[in-house]
N, C-alpha and C. Protein backbone atom coordinates (compact mmCIF):
# COMPACT_ATOMS: atom_id res chain seq x y z
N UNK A 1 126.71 81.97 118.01
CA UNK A 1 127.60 83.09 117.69
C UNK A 1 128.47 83.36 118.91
N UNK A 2 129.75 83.20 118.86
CA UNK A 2 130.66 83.52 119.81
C UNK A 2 130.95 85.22 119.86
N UNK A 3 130.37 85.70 119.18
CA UNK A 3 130.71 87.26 119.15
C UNK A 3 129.70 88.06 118.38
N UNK A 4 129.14 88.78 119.35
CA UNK A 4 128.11 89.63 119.18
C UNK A 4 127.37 90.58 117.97
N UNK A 5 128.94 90.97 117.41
CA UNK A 5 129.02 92.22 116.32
C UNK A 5 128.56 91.33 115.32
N UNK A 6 128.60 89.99 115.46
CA UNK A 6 128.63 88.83 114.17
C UNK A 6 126.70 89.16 113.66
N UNK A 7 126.28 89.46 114.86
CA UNK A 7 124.63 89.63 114.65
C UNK A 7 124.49 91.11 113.78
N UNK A 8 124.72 92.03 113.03
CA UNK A 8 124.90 92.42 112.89
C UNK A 8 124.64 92.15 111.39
N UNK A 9 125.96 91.44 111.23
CA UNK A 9 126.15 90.85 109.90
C UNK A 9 124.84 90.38 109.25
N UNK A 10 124.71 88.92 109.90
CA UNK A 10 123.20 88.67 109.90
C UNK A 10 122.16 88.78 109.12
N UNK A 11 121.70 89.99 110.19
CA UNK A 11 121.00 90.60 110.28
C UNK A 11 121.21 91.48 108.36
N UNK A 12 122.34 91.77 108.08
CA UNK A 12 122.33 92.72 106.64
C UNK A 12 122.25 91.63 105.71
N UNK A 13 122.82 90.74 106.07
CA UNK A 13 122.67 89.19 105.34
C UNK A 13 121.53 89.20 104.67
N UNK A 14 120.48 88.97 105.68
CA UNK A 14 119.39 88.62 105.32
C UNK A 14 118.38 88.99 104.48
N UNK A 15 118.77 90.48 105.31
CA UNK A 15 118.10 91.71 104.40
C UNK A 15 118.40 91.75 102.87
N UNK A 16 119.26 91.81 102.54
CA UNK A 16 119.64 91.22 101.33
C UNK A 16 118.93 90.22 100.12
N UNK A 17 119.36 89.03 101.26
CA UNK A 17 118.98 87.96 100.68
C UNK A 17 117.26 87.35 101.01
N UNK A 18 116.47 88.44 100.86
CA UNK A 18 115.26 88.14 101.86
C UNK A 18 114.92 87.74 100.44
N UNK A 19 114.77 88.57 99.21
CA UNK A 19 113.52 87.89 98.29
C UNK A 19 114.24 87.54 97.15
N UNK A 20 115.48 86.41 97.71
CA UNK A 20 115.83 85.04 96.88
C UNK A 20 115.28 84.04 97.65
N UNK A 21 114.65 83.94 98.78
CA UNK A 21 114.06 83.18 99.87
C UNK A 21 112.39 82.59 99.41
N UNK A 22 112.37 81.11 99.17
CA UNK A 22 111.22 80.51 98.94
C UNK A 22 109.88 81.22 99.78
N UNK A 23 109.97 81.23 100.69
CA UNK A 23 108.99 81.69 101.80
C UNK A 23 109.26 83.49 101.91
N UNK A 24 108.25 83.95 102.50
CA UNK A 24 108.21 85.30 103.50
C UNK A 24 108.64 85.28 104.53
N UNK A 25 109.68 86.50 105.00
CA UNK A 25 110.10 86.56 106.49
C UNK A 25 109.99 87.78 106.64
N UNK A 26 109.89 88.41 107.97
CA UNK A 26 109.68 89.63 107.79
C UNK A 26 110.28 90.20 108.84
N UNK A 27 111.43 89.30 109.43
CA UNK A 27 112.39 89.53 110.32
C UNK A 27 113.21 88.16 111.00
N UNK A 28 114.19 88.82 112.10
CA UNK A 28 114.90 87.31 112.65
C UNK A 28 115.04 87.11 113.75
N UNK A 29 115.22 86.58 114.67
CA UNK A 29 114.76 86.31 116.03
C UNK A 29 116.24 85.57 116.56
N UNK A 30 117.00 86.19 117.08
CA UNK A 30 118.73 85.43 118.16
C UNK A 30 118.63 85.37 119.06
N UNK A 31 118.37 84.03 119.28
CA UNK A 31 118.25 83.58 121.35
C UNK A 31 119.53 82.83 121.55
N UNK A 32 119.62 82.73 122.84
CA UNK A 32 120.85 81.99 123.67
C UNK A 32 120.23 80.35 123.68
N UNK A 33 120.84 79.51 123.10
CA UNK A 33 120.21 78.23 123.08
C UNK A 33 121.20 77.51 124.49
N UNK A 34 121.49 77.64 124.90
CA UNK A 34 122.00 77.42 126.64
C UNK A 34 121.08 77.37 127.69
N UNK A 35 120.07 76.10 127.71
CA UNK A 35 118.94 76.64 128.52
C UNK A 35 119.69 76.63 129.99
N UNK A 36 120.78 76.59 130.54
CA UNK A 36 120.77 76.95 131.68
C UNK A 36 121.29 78.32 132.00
N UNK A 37 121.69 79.12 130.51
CA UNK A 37 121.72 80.63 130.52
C UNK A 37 120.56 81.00 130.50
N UNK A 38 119.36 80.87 129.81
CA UNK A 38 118.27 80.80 129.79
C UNK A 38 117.66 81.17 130.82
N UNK A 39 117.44 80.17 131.86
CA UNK A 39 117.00 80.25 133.30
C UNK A 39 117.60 81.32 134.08
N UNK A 40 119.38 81.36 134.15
CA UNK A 40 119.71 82.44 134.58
C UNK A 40 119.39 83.95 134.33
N UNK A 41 118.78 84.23 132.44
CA UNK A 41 118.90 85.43 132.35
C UNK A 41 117.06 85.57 132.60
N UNK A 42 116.16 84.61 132.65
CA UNK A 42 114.89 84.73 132.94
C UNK A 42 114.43 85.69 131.69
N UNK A 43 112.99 85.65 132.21
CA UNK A 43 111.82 86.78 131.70
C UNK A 43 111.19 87.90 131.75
N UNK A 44 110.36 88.64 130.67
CA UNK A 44 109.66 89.33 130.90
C UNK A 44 108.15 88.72 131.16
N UNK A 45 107.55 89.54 131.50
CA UNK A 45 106.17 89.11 131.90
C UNK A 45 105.44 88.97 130.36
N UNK A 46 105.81 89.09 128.95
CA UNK A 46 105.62 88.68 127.83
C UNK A 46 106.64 87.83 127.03
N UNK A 47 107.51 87.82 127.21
CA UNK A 47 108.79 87.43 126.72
C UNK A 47 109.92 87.04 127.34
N UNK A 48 111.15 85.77 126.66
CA UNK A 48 112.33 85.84 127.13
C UNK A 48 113.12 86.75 127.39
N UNK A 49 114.09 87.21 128.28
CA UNK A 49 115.35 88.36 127.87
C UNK A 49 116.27 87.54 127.21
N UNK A 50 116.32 86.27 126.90
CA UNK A 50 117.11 85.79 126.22
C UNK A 50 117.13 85.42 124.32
N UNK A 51 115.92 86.17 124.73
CA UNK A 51 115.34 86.37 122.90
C UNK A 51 115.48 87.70 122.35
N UNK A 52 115.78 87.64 121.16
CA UNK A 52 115.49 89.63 120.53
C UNK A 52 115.41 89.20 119.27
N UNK A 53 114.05 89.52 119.01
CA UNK A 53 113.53 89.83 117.55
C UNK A 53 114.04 91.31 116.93
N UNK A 54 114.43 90.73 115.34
CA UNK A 54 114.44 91.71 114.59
C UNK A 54 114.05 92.05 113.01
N UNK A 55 113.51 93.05 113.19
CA UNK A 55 112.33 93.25 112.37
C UNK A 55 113.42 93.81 111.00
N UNK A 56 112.97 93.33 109.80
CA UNK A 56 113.07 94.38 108.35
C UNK A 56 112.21 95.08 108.44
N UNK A 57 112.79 96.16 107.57
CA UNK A 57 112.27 97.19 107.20
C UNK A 57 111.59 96.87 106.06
N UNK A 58 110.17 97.53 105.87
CA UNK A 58 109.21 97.29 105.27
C UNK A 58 109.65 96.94 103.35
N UNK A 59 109.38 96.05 102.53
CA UNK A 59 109.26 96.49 101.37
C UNK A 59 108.39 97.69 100.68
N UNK A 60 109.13 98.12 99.85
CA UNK A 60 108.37 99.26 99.53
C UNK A 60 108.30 99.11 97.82
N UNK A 61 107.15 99.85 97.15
CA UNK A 61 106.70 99.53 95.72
C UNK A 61 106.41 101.11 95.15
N UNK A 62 106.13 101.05 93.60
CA UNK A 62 105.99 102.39 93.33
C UNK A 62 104.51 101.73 92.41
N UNK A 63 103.55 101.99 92.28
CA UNK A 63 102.25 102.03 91.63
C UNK A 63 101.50 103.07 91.32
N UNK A 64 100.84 102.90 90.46
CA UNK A 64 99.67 104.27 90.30
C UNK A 64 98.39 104.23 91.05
N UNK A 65 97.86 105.31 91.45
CA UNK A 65 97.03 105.66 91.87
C UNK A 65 95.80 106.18 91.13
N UNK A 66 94.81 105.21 90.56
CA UNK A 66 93.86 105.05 89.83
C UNK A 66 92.82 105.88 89.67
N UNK A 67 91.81 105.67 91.10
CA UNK A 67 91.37 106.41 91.63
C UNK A 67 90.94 106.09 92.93
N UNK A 68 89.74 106.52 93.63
CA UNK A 68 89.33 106.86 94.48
C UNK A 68 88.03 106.63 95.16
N UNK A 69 87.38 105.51 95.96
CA UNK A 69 85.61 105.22 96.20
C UNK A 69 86.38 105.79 97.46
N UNK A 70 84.73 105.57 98.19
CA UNK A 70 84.32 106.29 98.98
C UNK A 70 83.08 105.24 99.83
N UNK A 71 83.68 104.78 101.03
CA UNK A 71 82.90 103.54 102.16
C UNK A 71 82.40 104.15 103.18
N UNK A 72 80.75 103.75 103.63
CA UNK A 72 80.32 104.31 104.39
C UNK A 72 80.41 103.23 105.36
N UNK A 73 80.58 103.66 106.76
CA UNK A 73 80.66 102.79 108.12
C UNK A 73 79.63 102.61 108.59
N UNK A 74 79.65 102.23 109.79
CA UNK A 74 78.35 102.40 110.53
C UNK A 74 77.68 103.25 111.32
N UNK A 75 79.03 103.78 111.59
CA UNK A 75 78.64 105.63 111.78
C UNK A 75 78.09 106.70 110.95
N UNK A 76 78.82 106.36 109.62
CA UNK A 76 78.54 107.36 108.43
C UNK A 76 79.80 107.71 107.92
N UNK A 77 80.86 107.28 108.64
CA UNK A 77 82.06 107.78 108.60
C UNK A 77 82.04 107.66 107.03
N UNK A 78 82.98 108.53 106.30
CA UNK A 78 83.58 108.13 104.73
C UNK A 78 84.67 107.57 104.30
N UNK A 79 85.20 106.55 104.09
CA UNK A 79 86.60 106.28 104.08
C UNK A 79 86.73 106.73 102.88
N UNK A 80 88.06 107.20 102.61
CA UNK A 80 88.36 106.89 100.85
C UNK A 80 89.45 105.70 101.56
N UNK A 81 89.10 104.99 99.66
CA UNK A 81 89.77 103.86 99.67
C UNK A 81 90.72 104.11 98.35
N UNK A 82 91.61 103.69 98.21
CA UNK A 82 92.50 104.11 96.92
C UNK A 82 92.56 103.04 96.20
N UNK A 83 92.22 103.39 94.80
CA UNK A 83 92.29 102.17 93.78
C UNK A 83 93.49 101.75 93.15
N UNK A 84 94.27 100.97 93.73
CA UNK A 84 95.54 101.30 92.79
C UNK A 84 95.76 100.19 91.48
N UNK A 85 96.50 100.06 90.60
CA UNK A 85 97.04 99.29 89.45
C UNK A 85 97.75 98.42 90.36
N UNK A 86 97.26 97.11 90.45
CA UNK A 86 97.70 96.12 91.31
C UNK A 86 98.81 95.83 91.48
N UNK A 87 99.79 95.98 92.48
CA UNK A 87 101.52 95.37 92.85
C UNK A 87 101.50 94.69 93.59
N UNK A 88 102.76 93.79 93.36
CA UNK A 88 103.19 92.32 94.16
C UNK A 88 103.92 93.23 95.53
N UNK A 89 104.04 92.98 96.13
CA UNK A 89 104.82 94.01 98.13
C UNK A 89 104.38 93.27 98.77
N UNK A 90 105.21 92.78 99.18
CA UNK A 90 105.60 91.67 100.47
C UNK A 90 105.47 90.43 100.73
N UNK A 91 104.97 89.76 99.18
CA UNK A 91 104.35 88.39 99.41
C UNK A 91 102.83 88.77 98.81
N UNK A 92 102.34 89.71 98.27
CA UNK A 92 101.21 89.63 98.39
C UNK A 92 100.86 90.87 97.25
N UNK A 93 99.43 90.93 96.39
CA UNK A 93 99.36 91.56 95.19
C UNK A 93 98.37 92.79 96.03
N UNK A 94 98.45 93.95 96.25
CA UNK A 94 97.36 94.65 96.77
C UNK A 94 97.17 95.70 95.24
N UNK A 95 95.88 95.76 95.88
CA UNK A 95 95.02 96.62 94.43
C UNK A 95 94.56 98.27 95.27
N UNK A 96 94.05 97.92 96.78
CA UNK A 96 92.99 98.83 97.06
C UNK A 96 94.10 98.85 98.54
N UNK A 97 93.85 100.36 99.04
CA UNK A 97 94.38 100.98 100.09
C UNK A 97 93.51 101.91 100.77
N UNK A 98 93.38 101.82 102.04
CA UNK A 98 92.61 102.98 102.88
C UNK A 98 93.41 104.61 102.61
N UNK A 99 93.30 105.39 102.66
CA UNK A 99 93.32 106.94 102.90
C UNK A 99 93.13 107.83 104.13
N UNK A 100 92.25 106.72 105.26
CA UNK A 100 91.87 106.97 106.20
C UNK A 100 90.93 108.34 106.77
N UNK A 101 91.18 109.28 105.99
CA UNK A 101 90.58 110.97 105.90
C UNK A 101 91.01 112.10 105.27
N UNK A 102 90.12 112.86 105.09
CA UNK A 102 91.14 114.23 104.70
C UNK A 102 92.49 114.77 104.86
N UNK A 103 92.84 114.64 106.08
CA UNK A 103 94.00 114.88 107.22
C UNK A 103 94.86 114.22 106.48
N UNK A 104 94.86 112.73 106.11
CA UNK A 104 95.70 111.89 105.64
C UNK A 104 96.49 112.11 104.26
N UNK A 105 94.81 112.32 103.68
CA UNK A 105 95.11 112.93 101.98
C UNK A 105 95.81 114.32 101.51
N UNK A 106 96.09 115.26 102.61
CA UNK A 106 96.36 116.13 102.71
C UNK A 106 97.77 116.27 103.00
N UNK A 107 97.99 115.29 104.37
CA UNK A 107 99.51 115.59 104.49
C UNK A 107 100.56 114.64 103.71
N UNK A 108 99.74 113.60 102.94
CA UNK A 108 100.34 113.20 101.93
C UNK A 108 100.52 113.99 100.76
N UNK A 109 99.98 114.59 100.37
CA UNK A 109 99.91 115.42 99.47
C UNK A 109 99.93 114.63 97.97
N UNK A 110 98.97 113.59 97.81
CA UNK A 110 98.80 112.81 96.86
C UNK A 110 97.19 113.65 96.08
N UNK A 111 97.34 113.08 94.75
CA UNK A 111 96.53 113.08 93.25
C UNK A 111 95.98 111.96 92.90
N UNK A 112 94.88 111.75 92.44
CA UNK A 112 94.41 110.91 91.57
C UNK A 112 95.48 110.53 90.42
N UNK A 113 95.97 109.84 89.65
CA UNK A 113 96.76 109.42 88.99
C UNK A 113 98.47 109.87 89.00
N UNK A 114 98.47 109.94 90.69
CA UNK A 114 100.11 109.95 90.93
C UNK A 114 100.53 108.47 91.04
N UNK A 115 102.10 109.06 90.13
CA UNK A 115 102.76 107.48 91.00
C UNK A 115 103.04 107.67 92.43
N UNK A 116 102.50 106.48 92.98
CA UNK A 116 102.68 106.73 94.76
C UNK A 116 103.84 105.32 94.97
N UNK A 117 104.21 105.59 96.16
CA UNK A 117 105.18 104.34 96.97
C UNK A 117 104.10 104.19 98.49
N UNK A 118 104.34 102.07 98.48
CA UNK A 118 102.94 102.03 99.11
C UNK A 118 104.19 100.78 99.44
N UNK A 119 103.86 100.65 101.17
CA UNK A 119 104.54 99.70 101.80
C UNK A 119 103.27 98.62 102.59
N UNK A 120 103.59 97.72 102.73
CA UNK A 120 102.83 97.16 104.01
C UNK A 120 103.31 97.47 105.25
N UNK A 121 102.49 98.33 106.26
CA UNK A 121 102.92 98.41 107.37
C UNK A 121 102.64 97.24 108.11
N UNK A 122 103.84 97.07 109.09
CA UNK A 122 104.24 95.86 109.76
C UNK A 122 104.20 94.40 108.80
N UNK A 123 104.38 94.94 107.82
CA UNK A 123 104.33 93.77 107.02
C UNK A 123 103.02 93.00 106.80
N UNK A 124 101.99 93.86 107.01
CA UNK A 124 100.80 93.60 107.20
C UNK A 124 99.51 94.36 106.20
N UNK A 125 99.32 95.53 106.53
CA UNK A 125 98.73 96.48 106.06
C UNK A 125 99.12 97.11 105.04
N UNK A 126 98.27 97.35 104.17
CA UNK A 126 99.24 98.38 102.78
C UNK A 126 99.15 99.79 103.61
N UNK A 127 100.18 100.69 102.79
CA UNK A 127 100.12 101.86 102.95
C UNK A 127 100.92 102.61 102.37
N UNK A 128 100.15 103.36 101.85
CA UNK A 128 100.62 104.79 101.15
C UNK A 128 101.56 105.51 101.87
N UNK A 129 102.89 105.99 101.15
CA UNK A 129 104.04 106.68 102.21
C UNK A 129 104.39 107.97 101.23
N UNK A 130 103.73 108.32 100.31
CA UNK A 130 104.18 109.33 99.45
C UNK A 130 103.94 109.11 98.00
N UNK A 131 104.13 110.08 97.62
CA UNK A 131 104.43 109.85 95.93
C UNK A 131 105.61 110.39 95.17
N UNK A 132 105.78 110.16 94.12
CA UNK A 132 106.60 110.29 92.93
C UNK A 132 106.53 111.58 92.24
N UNK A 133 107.08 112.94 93.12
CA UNK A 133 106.52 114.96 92.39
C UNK A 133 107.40 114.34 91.00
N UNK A 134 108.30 113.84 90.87
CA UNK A 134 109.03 114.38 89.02
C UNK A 134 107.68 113.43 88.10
N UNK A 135 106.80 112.43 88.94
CA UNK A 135 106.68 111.58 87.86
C UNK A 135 104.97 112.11 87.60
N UNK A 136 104.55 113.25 88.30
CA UNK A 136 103.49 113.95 88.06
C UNK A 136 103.00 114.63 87.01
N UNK A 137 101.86 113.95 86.52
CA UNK A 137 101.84 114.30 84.80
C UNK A 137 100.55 115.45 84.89
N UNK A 138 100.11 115.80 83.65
CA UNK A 138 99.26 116.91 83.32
C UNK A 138 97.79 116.14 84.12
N UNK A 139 97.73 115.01 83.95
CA UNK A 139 96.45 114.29 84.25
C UNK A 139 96.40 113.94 85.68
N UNK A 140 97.04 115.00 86.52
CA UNK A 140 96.80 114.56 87.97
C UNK A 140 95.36 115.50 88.55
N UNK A 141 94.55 114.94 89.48
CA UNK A 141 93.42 115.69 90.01
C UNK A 141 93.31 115.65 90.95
N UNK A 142 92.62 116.13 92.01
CA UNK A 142 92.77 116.86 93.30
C UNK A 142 91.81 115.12 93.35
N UNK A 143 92.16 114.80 94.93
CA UNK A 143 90.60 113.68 95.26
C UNK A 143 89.83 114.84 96.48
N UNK A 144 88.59 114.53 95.84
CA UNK A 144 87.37 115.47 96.33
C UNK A 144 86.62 114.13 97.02
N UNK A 145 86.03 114.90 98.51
CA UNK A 145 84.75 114.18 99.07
C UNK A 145 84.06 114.31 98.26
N UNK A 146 82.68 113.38 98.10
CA UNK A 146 81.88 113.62 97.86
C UNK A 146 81.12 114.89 98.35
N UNK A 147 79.88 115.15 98.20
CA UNK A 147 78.86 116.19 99.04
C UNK A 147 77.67 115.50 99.36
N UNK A 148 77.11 114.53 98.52
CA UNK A 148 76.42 113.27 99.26
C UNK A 148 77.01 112.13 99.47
N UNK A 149 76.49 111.30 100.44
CA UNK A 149 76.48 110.11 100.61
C UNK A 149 76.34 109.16 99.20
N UNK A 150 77.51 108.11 98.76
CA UNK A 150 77.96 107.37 97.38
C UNK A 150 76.47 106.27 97.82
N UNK A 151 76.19 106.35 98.87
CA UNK A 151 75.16 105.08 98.71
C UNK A 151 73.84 105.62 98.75
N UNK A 152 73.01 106.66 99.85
CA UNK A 152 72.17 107.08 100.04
C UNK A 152 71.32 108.31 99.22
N UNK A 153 73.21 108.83 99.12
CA UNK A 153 72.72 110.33 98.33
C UNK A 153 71.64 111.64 99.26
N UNK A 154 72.51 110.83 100.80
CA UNK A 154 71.78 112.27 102.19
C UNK A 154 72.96 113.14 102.05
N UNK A 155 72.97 114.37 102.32
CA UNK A 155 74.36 115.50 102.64
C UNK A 155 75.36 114.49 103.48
N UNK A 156 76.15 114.96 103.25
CA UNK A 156 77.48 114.87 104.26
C UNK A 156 77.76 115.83 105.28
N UNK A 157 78.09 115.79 105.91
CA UNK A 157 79.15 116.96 107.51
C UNK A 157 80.34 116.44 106.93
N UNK A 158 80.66 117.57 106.39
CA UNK A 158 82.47 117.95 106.11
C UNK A 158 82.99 118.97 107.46
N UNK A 159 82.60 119.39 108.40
CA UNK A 159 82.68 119.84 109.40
C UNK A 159 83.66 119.46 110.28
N UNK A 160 84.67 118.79 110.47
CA UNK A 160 84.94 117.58 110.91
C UNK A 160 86.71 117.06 110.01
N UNK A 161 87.58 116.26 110.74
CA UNK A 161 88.19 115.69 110.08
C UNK A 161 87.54 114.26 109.24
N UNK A 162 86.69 113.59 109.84
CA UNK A 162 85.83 112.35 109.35
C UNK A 162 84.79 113.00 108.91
N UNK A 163 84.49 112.90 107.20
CA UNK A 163 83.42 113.45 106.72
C UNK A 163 82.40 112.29 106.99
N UNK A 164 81.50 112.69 107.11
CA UNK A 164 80.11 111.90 108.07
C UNK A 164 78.76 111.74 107.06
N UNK A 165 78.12 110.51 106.60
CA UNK A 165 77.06 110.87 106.32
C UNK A 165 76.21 110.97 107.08
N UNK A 166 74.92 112.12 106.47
CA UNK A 166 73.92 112.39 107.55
C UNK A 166 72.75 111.58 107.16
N UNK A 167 72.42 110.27 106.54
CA UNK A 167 71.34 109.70 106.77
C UNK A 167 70.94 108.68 107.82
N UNK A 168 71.73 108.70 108.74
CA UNK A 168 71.64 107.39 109.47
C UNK A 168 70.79 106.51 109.19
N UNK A 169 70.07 106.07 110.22
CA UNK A 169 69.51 104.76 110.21
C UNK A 169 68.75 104.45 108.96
N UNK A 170 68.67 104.98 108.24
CA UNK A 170 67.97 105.39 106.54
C UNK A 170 69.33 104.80 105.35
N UNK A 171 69.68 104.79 105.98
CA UNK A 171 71.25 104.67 104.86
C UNK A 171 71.97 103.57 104.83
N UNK A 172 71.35 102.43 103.76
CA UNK A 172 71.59 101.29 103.66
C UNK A 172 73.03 101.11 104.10
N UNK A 173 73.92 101.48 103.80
CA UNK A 173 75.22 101.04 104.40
C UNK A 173 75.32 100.83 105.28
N UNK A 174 75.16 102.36 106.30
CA UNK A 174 75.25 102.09 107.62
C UNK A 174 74.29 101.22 107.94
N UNK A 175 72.93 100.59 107.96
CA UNK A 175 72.17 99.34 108.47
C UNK A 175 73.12 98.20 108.48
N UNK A 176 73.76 98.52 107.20
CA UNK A 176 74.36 96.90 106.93
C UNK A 176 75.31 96.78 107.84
N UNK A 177 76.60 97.86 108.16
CA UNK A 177 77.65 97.89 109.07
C UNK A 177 76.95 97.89 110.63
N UNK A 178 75.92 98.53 110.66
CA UNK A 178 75.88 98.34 111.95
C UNK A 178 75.19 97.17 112.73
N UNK A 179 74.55 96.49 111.57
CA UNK A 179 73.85 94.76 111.91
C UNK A 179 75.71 93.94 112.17
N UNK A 180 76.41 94.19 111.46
CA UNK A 180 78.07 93.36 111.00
C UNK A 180 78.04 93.77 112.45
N UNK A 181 78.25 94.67 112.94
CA UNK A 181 78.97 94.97 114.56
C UNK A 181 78.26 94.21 115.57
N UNK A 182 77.03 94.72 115.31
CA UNK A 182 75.59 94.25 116.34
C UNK A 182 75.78 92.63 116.42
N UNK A 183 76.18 91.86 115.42
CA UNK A 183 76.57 90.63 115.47
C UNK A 183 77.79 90.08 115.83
N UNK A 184 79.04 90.70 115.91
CA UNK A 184 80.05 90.20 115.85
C UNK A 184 80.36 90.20 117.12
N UNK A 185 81.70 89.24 117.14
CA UNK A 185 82.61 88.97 118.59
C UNK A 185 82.40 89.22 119.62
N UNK A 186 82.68 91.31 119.01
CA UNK A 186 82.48 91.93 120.16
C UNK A 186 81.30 92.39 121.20
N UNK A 187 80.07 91.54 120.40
CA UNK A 187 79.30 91.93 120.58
C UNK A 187 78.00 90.69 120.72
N UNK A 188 77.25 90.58 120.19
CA UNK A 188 76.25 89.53 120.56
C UNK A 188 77.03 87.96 119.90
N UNK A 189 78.36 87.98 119.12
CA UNK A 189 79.29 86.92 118.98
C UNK A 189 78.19 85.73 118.55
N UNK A 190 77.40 85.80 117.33
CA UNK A 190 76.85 85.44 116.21
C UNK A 190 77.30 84.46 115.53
N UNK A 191 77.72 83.67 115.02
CA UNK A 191 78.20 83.21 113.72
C UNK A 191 77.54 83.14 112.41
């Protein structure tokens, strides 16, 4: 490119034309192919300065929101996980989405059978970014913690932004998550 503003173009080009494209991209990358500009303009201690990636903006989908389980960690932690009516976003069909906590479910301000809009973050991760208020029908319901534990059936600590179960070491889940850790990578690196 002899002229700069031309990246630009590009760049809307692409965006565009991203999903008439055989493959997934999920951005575009304009370097100086002059390796003796190259050398002159040097590095970062991760990267060229003669490179600049650029990222699209996420695809985004509209699906329903089914319902709602509930995963115990190895802490006790509770995830909700969101069940959704399966959509194609980004290359890829997702069914099920984290919620991450109360906090989450809250400042989303999502229902059990809302239509929601659910992106992959970084083109990676699903995620819930809102929902659809006109497309909210009579059959929407609040999502409720549990008050026991979905596996053990010990109380919970709602006390807390992370509702917690209280059976520990008693509470098949958590055994199971916390043998998964006790083994992995980070840790006694098992196979």
């Amino acid at each position: 490119i002899d002229d700069f503003s031309k990246i630009d173009f590009y760049y809307n080009d692409f965006i565009e034309r991203r999903n008439e494209l055989e493959y997934e991209i999920d951005g575009m990358v304009v370097k100086i192919n002059e390796i003796d500009v190259q050398d002159e303009m040097g590095r970062l201690s991760k990267s060229p300065k003669w490179a600049k990636a650029y990222k699209f903006p996420a695809q985004e989908e509209v699906t329903q929101l089914n319902d709602v389980d509930f995963q115990v960690g190895r802490t006790g932690a509770l995830t909700p996980v969101a069940k959704l009516e399966p959509v194609y976003v980004g290359g890829v069909t997702v069914s099920n989405c984290t919620l991450h906590n109360q906090d989450e479910i809250k400042r989303l301000g999502i229902m059990i059978n809302d239509t929601i809009i659910i992106r992959r973050a970084g083109d990676v991760i699903p995620q819930i970014i809102g929902f659809v208020e006109d497309a909210r029908g009579e059959d929407a319901r609040e999502i409720k913690f549990p008050e026991t534990c979905p596996v053990c059936d010990s109380p919970v600590d709602a006390s807390e932004t992370v509702v917690r179960c209280t059976g520990g070491i008693l509470c098949p889940a958590q055994q199971k998550e916390g043998l998964k850790h006790f083994i992995s990578k980070g840790a006694l690196d098992i196979d």
